[in-house]
C-alpha atoms as a PDB file:
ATOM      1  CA  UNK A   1     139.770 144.675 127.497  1.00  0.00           C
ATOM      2  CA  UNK A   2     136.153 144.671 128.158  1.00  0.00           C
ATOM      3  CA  UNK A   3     133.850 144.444 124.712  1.00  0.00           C
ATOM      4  CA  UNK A   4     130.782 145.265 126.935  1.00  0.00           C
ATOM      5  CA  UNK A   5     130.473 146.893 129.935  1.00  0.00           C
ATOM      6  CA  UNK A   6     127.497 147.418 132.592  1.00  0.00           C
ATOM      7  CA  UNK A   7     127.781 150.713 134.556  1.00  0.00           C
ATOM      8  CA  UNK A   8     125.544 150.746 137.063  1.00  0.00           C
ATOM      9  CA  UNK A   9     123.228 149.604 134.328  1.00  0.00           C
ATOM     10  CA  UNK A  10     119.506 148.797 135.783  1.00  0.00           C
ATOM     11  CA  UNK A  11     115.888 148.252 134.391  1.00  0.00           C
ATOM     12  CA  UNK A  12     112.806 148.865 136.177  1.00  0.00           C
ATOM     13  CA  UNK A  13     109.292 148.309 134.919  1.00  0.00           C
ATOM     14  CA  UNK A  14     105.540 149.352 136.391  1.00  0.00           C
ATOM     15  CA  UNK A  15     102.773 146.977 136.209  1.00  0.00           C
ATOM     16  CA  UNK A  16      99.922 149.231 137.570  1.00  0.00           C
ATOM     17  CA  UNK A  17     101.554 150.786 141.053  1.00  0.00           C
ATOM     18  CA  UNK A  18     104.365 148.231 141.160  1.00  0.00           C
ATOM     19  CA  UNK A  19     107.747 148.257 140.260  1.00  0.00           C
ATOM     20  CA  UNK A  20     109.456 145.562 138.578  1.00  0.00           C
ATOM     21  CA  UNK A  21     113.525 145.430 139.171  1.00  0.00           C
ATOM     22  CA  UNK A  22     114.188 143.520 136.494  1.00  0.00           C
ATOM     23  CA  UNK A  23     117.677 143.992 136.577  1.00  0.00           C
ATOM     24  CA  UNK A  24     119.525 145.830 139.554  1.00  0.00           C
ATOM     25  CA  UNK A  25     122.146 148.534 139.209  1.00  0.00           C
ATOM     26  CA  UNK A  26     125.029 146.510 137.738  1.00  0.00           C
ATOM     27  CA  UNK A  27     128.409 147.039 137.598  1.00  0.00           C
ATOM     28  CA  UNK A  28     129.711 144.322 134.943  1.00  0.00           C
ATOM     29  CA  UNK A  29     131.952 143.296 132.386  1.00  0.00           C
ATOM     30  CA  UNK A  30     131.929 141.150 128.986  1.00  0.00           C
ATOM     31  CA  UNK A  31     134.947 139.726 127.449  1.00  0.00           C
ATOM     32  CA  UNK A  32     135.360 138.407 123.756  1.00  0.00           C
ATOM     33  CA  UNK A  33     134.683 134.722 123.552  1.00  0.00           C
ATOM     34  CA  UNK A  34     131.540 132.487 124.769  1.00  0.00           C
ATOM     35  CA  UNK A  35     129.593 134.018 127.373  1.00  0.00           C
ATOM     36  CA  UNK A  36     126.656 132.057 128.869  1.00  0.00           C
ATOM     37  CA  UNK A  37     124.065 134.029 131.206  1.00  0.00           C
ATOM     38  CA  UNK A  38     121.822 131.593 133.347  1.00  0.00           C
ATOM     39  CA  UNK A  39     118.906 132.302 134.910  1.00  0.00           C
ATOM     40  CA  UNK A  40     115.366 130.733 135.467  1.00  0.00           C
ATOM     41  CA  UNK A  41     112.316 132.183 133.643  1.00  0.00           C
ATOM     42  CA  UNK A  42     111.589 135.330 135.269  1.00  0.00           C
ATOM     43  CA  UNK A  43     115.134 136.265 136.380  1.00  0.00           C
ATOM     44  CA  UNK A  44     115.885 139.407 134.073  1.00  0.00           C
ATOM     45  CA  UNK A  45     117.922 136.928 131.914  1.00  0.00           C
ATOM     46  CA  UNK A  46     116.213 138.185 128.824  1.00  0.00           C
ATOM     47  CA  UNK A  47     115.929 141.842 129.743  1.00  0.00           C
ATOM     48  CA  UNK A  48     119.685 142.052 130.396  1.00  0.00           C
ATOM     49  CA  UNK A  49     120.715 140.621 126.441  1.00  0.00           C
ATOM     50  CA  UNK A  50     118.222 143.088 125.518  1.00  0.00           C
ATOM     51  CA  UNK A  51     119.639 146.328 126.909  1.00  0.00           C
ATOM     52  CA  UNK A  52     123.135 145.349 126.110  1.00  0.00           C
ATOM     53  CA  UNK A  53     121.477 144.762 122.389  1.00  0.00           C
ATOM     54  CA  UNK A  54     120.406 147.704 121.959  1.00  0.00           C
ATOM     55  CA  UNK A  55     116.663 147.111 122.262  1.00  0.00           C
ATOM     56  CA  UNK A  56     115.378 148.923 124.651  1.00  0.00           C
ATOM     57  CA  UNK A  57     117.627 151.481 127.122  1.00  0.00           C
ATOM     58  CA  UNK A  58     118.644 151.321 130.856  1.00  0.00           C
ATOM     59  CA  UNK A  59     116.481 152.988 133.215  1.00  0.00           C
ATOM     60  CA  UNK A  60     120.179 153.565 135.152  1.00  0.00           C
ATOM     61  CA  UNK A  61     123.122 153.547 133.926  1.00  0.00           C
ATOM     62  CA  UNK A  62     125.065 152.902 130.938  1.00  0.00           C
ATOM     63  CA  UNK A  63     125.840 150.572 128.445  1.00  0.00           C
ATOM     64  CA  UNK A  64     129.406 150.619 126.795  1.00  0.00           C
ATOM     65  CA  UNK A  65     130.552 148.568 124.024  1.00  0.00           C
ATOM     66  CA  UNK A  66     133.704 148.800 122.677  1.00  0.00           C
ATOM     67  CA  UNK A  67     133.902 152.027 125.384  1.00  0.00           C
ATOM     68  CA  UNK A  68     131.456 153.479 123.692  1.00  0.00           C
ATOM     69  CA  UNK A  69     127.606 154.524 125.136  1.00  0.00           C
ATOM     70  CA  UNK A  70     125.430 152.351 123.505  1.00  0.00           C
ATOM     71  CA  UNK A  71     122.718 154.815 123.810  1.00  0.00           C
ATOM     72  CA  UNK A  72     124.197 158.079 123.736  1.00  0.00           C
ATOM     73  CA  UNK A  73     127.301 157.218 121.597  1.00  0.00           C
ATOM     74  CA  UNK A  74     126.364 155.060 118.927  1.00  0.00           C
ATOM     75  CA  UNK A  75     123.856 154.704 116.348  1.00  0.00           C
ATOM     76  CA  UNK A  76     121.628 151.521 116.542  1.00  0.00           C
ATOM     77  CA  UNK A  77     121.263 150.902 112.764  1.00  0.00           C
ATOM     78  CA  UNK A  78     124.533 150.815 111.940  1.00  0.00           C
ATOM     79  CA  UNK A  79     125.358 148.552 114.896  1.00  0.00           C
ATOM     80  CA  UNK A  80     122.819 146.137 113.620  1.00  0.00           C
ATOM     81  CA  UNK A  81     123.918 146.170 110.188  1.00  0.00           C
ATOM     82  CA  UNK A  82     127.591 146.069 111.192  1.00  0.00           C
ATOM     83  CA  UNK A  83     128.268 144.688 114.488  1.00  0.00           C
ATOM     84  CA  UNK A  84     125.753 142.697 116.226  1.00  0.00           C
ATOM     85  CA  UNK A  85     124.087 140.059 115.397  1.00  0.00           C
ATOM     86  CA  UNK A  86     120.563 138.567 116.730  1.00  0.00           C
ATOM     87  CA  UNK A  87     119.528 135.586 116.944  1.00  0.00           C
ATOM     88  CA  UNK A  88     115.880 134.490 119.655  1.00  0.00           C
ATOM     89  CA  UNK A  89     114.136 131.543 120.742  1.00  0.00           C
ATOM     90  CA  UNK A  90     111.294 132.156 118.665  1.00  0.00           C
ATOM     91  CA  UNK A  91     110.164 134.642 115.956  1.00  0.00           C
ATOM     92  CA  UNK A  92     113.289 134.603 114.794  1.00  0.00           C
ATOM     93  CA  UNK A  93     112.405 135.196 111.257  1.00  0.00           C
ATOM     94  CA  UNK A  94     110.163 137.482 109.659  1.00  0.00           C
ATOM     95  CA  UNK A  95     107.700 135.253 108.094  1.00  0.00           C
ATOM     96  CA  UNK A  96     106.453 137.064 104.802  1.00  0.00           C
ATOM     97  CA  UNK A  97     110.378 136.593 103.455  1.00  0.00           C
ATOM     98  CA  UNK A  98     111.793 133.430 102.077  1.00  0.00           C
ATOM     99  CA  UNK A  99     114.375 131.543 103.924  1.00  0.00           C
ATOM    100  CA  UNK A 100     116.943 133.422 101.202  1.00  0.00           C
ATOM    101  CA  UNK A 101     115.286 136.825 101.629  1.00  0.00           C
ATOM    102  CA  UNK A 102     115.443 136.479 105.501  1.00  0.00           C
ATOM    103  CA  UNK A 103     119.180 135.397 105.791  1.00  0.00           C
ATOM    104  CA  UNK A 104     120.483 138.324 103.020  1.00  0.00           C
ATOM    105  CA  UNK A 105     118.083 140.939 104.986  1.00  0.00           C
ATOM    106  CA  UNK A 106     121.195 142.509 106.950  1.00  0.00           C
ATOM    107  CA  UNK A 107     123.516 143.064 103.810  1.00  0.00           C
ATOM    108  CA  UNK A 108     120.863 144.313 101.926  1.00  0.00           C
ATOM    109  CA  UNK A 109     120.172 146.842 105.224  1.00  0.00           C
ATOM    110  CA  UNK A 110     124.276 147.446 104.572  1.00  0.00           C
ATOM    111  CA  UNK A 111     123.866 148.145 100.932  1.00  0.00           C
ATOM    112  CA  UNK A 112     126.561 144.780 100.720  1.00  0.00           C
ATOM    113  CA  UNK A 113     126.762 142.884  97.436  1.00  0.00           C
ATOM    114  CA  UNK A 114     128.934 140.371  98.149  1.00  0.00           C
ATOM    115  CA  UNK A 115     127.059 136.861  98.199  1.00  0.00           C
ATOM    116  CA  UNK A 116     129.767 135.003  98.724  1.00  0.00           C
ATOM    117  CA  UNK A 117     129.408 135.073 102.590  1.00  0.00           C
ATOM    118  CA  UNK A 118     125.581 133.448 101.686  1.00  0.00           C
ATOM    119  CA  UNK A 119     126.781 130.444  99.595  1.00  0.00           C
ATOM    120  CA  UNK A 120     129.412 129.705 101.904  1.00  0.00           C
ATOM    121  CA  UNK A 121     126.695 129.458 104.997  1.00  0.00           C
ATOM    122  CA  UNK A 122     124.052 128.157 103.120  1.00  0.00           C
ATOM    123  CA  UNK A 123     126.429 125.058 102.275  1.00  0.00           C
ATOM    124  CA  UNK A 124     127.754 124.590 105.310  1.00  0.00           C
ATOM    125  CA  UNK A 125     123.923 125.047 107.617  1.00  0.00           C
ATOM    126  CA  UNK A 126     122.254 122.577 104.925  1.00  0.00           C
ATOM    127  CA  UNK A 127     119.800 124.825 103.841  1.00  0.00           C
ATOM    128  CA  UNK A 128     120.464 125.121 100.008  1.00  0.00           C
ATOM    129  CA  UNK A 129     116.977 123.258  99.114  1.00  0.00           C
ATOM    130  CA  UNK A 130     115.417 125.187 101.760  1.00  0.00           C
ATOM    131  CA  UNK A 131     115.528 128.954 100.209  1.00  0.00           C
ATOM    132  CA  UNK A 132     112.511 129.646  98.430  1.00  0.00           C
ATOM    133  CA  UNK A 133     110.631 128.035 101.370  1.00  0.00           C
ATOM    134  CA  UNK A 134     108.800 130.182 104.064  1.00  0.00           C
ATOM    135  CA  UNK A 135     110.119 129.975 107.719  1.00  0.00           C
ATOM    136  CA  UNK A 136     106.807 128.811 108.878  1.00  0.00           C
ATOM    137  CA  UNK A 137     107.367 125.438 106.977  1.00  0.00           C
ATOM    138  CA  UNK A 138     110.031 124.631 108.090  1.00  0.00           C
ATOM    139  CA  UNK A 139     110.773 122.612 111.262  1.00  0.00           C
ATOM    140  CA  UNK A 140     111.719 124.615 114.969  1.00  0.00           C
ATOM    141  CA  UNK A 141     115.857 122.988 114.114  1.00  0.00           C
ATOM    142  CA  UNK A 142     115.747 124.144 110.082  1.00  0.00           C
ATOM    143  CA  UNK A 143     114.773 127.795 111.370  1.00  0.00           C
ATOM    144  CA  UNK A 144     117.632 127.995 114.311  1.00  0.00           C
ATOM    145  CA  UNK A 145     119.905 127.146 111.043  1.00  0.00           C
ATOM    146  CA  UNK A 146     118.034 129.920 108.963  1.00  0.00           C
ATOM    147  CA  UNK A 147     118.440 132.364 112.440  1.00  0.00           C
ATOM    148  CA  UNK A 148     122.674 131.165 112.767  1.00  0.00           C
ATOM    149  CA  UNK A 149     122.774 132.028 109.027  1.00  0.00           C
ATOM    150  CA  UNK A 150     121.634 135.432 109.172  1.00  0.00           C
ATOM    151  CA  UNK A 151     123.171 136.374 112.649  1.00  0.00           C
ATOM    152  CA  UNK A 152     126.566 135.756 111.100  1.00  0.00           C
ATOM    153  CA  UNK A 153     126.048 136.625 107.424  1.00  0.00           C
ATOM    154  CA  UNK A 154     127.567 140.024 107.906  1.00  0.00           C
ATOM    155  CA  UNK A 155     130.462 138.932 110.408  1.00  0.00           C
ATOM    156  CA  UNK A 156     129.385 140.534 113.079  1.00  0.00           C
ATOM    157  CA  UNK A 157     132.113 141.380 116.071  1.00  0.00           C
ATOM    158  CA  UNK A 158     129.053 140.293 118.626  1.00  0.00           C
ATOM    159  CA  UNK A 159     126.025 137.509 118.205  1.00  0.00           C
ATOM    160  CA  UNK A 160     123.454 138.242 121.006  1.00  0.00           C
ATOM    161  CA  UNK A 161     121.539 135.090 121.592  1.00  0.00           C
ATOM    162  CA  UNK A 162     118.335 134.773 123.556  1.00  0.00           C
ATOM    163  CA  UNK A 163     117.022 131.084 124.989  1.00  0.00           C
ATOM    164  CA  UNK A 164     118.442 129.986 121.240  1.00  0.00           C
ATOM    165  CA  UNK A 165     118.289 126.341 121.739  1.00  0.00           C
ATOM    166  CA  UNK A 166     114.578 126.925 123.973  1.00  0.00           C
ATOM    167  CA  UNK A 167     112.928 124.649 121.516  1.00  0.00           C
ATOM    168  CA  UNK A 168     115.460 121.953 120.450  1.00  0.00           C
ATOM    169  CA  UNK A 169     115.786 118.609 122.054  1.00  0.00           C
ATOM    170  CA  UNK A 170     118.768 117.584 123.916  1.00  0.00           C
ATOM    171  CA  UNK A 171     120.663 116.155 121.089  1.00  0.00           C
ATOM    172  CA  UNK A 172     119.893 119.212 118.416  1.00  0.00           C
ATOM    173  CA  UNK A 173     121.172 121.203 121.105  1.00  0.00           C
ATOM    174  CA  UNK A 174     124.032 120.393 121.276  1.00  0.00           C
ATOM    175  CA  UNK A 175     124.812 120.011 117.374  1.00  0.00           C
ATOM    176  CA  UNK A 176     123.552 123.632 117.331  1.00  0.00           C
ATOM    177  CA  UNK A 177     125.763 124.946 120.139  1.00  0.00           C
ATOM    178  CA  UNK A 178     128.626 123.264 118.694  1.00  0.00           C
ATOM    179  CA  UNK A 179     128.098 125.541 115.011  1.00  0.00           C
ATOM    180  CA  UNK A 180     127.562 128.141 116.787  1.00  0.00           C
ATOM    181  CA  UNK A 181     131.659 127.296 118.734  1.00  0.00           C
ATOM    182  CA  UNK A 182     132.460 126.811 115.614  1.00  0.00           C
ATOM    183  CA  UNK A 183     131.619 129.774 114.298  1.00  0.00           C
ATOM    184  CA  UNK A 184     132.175 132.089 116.503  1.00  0.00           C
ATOM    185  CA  UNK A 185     135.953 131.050 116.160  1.00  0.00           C
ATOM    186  CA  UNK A 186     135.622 131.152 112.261  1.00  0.00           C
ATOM    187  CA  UNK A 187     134.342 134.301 112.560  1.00  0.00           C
ATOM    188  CA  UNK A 188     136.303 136.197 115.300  1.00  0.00           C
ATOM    189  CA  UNK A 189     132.589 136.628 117.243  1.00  0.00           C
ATOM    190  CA  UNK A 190     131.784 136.999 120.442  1.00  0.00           C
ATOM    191  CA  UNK A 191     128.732 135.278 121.520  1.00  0.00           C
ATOM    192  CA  UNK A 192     126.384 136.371 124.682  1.00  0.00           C
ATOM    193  CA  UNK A 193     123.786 134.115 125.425  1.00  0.00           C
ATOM    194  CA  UNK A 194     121.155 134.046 127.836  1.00  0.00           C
ATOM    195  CA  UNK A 195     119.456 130.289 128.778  1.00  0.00           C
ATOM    196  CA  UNK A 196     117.549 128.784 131.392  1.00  0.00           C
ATOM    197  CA  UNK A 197     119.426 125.373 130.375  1.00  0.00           C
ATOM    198  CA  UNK A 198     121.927 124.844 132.903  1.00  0.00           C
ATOM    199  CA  UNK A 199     123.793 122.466 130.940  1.00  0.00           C
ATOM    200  CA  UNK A 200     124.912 125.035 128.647  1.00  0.00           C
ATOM    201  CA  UNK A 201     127.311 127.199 130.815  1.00  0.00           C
ATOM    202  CA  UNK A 202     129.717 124.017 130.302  1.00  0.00           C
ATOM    203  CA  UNK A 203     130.344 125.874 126.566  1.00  0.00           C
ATOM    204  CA  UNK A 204     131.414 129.111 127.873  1.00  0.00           C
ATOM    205  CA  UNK A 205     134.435 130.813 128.578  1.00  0.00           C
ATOM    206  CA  UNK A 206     132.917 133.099 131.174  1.00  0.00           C
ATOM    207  CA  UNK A 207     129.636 132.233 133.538  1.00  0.00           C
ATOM    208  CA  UNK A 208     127.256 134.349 134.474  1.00  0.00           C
ATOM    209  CA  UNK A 209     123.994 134.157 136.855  1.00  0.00           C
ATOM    210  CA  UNK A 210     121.053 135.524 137.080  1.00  0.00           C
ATOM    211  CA  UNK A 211     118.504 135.626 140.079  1.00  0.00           C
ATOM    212  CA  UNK A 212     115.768 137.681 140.894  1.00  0.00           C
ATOM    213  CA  UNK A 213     117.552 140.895 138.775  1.00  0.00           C
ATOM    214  CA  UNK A 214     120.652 140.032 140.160  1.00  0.00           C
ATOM    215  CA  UNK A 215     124.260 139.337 137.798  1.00  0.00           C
ATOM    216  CA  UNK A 216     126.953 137.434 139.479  1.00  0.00           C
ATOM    217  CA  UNK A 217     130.136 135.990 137.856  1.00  0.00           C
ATOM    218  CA  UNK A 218     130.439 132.278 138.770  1.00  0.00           C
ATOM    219  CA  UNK A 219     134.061 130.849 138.907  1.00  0.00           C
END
């Protein structure tokens, strides 16, 4: 069974008296495990993760996750604070918290006590000498760590991730993509990531591409 599906899901913009397609009417289907949307800048790579996020609504269509309307059906908060998790290539973090105020901010949205879930991450990301710090001094790798830590602090059922790995080298890269396997499987998650690094599909379960507004499955 399907955890998200596009129904005839589009997005169009207007820039002055044009019309942007950003994504065309699109009949599609997400399974659990490690999905990997590529696409070049300017595809509708990012706009897609968005509306199946829950961050801004179809201009067709429908969203369904877990056969339920994203926007009609459910309530955003509590899908935040229960069953998605975010996680971008940049601005990540909100940069007037702490490193330990930034990763606790979605059980603390969920009225959730239970730290143990923080200690546990904390230990195993590195960042224990890092929490009183401010995002902004830490380096672009110690903040993807800080971003993994909150997306998953909460367990959520789906981690939506957005050019994550954008500003890592080739070798961080891949150490982060492999915590975020890791993870996921520890976790039960489902992860949907959009990239413009091609080398990345070879970590998913199920392919996707992008071009030009258009989603294709590749086999």
């Amino acid at each position: 069974m399907s955890i998200i599906r596009l129904d005839y899901c589009g997005k169009i913009y207007s820039r002055g008296n044009t019309l942007i397609h950003a994504l065309h009417p699109t009949v599609m289907e997400f399974h659990e495990g490690i999905n990997v949307i590529y696409g070049k800048d300017g595809s509708g790579k990012s706009t897609l993760l968005h509306l199946m996020a829950g961050l801004e609504p179809p201009s067709d269509g429908k969203i369904y996750y877990e056969n339920f309307s994203v926007y009609d059906d459910l309530d955003l908060n509590s899908l935040y604070r229960q069953d998605f998790g975010l996680i971008f290539s940049h601005d990540n973090l909100v940069s007037e918290f702490n490193v330990k105020d930034n990763i606790l901010m979605p059980l603390r949205f969920n009225g959730d006590k239970d730290a143990s879930r923080f200690e546990q991450l904390v230990n195993e990301l590195g960042l224990k000498g890092m929490l009183e710090k401010r995002p902004q001094s830490l380096s672009e790798w110690e903040q993807q760590c800080v971003a993994i830590a909150r997306a998953f602090i909460h367990r959520p059922k789906v981690v939506f991730a957005d050019e994550p790995t954008g500003r890592l080298n080739e070798r961080q890269t891949a150490e982060w993509m492999q915590i975020m396997l890791d993870f996921c499987k520890k976790y039960e998650t489902t992860l949907v990531m959009a990239t413009n690094d091609v080398d990345l599909l070879n970590y998913a379960d199920k392919k996707y591409l992008i071009r030009d507004g258009e989603l294709t499955v590749q086999e």
